[in-house]
PDB file of N, CA and C in Angstrom:
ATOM      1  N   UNK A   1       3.749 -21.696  -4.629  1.00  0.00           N
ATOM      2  CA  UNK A   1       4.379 -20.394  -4.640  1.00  0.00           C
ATOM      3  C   UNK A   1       3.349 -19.277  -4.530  1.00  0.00           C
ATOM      4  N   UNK A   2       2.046 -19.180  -5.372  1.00  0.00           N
ATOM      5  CA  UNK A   2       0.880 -18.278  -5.013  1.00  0.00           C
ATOM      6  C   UNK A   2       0.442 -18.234  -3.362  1.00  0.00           C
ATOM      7  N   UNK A   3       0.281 -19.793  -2.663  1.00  0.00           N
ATOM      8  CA  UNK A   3      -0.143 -19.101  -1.267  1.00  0.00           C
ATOM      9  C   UNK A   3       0.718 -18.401  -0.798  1.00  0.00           C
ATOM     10  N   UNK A   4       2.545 -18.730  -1.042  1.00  0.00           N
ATOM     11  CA  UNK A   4       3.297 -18.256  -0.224  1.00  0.00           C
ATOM     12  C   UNK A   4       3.510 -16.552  -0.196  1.00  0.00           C
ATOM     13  N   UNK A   5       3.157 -16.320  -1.530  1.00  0.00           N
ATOM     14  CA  UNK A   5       3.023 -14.703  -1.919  1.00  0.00           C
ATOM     15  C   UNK A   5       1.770 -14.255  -1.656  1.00  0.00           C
ATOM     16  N   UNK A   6       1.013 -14.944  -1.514  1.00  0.00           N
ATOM     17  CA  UNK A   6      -0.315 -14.318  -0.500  1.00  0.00           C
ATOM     18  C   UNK A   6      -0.124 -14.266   0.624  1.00  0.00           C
ATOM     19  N   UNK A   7       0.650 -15.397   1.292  1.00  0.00           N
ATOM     20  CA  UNK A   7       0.755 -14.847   2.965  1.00  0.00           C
ATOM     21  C   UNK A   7       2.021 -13.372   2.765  1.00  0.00           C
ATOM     22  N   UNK A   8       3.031 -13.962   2.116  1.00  0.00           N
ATOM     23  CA  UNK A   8       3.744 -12.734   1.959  1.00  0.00           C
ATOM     24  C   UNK A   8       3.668 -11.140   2.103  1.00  0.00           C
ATOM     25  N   UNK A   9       1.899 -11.236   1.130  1.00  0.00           N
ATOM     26  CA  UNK A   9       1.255  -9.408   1.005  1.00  0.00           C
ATOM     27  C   UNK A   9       0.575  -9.425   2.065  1.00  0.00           C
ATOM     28  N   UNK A  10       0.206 -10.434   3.135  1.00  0.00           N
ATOM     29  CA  UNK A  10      -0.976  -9.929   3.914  1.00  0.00           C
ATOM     30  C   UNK A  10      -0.347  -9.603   5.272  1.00  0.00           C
ATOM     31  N   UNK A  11       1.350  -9.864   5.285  1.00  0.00           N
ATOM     32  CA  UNK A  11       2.333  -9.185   6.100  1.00  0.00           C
ATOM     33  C   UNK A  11       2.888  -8.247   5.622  1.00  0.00           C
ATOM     34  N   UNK A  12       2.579  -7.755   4.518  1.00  0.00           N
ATOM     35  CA  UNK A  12       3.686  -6.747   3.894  1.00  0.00           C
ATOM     36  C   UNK A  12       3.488  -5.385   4.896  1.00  0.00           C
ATOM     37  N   UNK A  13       2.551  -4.958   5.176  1.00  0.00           N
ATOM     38  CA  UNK A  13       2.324  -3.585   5.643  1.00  0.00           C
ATOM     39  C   UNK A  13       3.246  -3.709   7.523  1.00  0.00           C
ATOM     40  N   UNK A  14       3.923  -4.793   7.648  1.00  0.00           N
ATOM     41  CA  UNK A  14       4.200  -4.907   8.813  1.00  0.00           C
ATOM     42  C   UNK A  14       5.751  -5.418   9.197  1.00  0.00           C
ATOM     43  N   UNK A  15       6.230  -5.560   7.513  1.00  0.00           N
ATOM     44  CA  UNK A  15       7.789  -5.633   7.778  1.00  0.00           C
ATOM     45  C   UNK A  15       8.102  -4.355   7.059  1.00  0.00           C
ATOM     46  N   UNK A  16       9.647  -4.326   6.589  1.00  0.00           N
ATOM     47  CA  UNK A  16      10.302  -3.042   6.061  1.00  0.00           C
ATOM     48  C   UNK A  16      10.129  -3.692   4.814  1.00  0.00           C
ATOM     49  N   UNK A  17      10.346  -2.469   3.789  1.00  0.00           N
ATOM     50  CA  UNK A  17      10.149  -2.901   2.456  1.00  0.00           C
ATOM     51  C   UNK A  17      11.231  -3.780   1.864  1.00  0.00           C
ATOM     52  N   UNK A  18      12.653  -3.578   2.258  1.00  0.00           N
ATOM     53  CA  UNK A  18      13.698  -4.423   1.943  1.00  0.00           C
ATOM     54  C   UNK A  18      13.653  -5.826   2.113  1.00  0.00           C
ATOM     55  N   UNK A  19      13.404  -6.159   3.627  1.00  0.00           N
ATOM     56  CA  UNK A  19      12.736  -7.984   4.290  1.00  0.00           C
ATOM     57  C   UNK A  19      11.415  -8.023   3.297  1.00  0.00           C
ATOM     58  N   UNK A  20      10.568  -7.661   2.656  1.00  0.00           N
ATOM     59  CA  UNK A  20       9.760  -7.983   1.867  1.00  0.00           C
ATOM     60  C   UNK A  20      10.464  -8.472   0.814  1.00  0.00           C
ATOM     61  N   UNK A  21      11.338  -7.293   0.043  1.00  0.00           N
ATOM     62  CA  UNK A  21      12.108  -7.680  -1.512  1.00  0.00           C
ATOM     63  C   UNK A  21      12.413  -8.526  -1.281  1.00  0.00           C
ATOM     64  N   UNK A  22      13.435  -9.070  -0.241  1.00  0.00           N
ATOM     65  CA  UNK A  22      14.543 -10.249  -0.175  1.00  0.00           C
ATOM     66  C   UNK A  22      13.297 -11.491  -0.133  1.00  0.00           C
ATOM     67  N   UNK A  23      12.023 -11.286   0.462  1.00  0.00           N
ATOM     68  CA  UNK A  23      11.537 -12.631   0.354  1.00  0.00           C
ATOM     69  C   UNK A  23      10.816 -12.942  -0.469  1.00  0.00           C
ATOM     70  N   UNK A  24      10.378 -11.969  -1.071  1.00  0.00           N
ATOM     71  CA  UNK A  24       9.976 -11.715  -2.449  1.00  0.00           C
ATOM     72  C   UNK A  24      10.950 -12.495  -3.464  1.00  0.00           C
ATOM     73  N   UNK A  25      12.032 -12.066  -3.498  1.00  0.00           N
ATOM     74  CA  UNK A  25      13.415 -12.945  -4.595  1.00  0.00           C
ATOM     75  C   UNK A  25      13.411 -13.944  -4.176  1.00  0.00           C
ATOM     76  N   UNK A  26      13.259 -14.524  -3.076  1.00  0.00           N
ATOM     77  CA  UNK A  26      13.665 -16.084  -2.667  1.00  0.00           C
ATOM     78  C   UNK A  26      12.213 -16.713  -3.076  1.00  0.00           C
ATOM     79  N   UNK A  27      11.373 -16.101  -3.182  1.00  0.00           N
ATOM     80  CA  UNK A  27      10.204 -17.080  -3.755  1.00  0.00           C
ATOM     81  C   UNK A  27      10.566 -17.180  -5.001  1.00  0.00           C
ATOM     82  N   UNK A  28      11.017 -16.394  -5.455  1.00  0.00           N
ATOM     83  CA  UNK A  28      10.755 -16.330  -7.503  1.00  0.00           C
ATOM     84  C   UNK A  28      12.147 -16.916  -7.756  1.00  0.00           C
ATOM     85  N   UNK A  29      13.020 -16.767  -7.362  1.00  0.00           N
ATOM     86  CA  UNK A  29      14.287 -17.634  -7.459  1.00  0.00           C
ATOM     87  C   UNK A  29      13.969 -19.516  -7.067  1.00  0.00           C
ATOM     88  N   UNK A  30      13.016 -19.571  -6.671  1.00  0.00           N
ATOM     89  CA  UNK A  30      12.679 -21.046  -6.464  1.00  0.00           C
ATOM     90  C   UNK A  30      13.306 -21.405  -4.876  1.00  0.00           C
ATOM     91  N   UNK A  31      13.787 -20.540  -3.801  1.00  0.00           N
ATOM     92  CA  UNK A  31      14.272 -20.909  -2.833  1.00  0.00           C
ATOM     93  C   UNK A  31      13.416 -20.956  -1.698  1.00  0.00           C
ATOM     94  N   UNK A  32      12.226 -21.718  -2.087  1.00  0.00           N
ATOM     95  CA  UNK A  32      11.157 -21.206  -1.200  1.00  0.00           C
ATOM     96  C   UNK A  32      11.329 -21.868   0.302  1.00  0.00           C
ATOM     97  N   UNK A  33      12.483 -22.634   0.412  1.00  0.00           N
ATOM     98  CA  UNK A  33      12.496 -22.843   2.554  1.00  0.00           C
ATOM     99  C   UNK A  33      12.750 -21.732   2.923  1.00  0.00           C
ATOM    100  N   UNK A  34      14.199 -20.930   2.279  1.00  0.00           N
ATOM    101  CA  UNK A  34      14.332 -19.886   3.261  1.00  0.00           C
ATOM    102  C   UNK A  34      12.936 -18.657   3.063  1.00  0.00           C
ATOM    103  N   UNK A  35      12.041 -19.084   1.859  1.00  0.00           N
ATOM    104  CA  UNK A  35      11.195 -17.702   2.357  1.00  0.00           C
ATOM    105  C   UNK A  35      10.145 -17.939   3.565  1.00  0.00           C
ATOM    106  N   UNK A  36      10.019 -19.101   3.397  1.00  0.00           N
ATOM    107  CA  UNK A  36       8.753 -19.957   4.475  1.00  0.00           C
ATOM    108  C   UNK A  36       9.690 -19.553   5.731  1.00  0.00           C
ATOM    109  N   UNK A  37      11.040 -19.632   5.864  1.00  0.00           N
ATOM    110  CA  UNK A  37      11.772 -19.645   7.439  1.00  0.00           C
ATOM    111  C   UNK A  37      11.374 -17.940   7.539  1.00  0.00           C
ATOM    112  N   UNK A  38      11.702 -17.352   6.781  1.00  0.00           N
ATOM    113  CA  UNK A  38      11.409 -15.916   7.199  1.00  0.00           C
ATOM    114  C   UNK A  38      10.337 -15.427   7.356  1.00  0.00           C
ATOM    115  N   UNK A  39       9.247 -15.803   6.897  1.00  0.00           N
ATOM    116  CA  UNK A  39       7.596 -15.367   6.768  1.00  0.00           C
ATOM    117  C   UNK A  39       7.294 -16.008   8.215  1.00  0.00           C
ATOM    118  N   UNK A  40       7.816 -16.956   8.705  1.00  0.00           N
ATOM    119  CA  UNK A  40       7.307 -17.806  10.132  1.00  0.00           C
ATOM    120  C   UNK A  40       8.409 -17.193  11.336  1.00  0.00           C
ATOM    121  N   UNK A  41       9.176 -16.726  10.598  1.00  0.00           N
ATOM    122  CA  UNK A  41      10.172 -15.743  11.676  1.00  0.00           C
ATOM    123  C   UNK A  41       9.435 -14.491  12.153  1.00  0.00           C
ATOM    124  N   UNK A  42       9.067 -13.655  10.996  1.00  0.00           N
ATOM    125  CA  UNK A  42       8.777 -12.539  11.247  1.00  0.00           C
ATOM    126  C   UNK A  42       6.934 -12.750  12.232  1.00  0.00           C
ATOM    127  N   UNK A  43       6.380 -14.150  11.410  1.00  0.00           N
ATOM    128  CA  UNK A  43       5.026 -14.021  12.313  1.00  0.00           C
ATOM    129  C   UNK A  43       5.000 -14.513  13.871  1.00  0.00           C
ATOM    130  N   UNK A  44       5.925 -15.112  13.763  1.00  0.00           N
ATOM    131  CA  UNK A  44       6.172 -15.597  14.913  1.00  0.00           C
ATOM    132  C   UNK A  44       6.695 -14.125  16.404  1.00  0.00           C
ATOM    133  N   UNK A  45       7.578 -13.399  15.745  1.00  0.00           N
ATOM    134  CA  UNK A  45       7.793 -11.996  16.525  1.00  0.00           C
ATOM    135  C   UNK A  45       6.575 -11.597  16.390  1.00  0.00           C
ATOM    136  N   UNK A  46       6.036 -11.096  15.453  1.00  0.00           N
ATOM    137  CA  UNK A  46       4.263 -10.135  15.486  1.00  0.00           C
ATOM    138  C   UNK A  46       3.479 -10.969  16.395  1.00  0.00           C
ATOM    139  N   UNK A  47       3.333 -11.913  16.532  1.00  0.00           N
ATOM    140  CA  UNK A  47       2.323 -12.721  17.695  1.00  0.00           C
ATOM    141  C   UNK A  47       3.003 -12.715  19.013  1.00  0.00           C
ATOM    142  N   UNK A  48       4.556 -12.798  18.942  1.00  0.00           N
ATOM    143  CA  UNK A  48       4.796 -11.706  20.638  1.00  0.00           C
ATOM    144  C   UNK A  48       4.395 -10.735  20.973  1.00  0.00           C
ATOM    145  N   UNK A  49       4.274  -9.932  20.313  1.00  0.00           N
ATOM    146  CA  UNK A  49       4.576  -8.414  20.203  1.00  0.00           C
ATOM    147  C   UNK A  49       2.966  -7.844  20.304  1.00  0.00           C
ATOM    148  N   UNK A  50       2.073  -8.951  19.880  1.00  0.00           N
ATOM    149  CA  UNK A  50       0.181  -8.463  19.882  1.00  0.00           C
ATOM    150  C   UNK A  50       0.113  -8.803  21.647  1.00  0.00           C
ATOM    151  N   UNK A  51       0.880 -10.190  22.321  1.00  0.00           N
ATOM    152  CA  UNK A  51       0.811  -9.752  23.845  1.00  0.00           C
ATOM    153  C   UNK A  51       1.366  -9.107  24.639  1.00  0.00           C
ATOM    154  N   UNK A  52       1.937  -8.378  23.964  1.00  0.00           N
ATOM    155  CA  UNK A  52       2.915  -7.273  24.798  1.00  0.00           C
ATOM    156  C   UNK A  52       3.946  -7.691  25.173  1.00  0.00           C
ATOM    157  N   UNK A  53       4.527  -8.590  24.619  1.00  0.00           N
ATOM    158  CA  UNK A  53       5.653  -9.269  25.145  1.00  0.00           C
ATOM    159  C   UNK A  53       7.121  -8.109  24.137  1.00  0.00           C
ATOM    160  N   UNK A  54       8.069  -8.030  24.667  1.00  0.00           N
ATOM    161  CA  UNK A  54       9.221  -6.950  24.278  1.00  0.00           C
ATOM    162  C   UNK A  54      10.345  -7.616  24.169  1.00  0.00           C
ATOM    163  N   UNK A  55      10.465  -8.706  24.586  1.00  0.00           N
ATOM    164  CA  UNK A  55      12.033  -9.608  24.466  1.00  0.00           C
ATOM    165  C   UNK A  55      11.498 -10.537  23.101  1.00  0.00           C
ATOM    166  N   UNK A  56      12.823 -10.627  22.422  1.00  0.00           N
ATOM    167  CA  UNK A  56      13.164 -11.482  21.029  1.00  0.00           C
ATOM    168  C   UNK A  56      12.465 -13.147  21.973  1.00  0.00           C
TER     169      UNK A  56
END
């Protein structure tokens, strides 16, 4: 649960603060697939988006 809230803060400055809270609660609630699905969702768009790519 510590790495997952370390990768968590070292995206924080790059989602909205709300998609942070919510994955924030799903770690500490013990639901940690869906926070891992969302932390690999959101990095997965940011590594489009560093090649200029604009479609989902």
């Amino acid at each position: 649960m510590k790495e997952l809230m370390k990768e968590l803060n070292s995206i924080k400055k790059y989602i909205p603060y709300n998609t942070f809270r919510t994955i924030k609660g799903q770690i500490k609630s013990g639901n940690v697939d869906a926070a891992r699905t969302g932390i690999n969702r959101i990095k997965k768009k940011a590594e489009g988006q560093a090649y200029g790519h604009t479609c989902n």
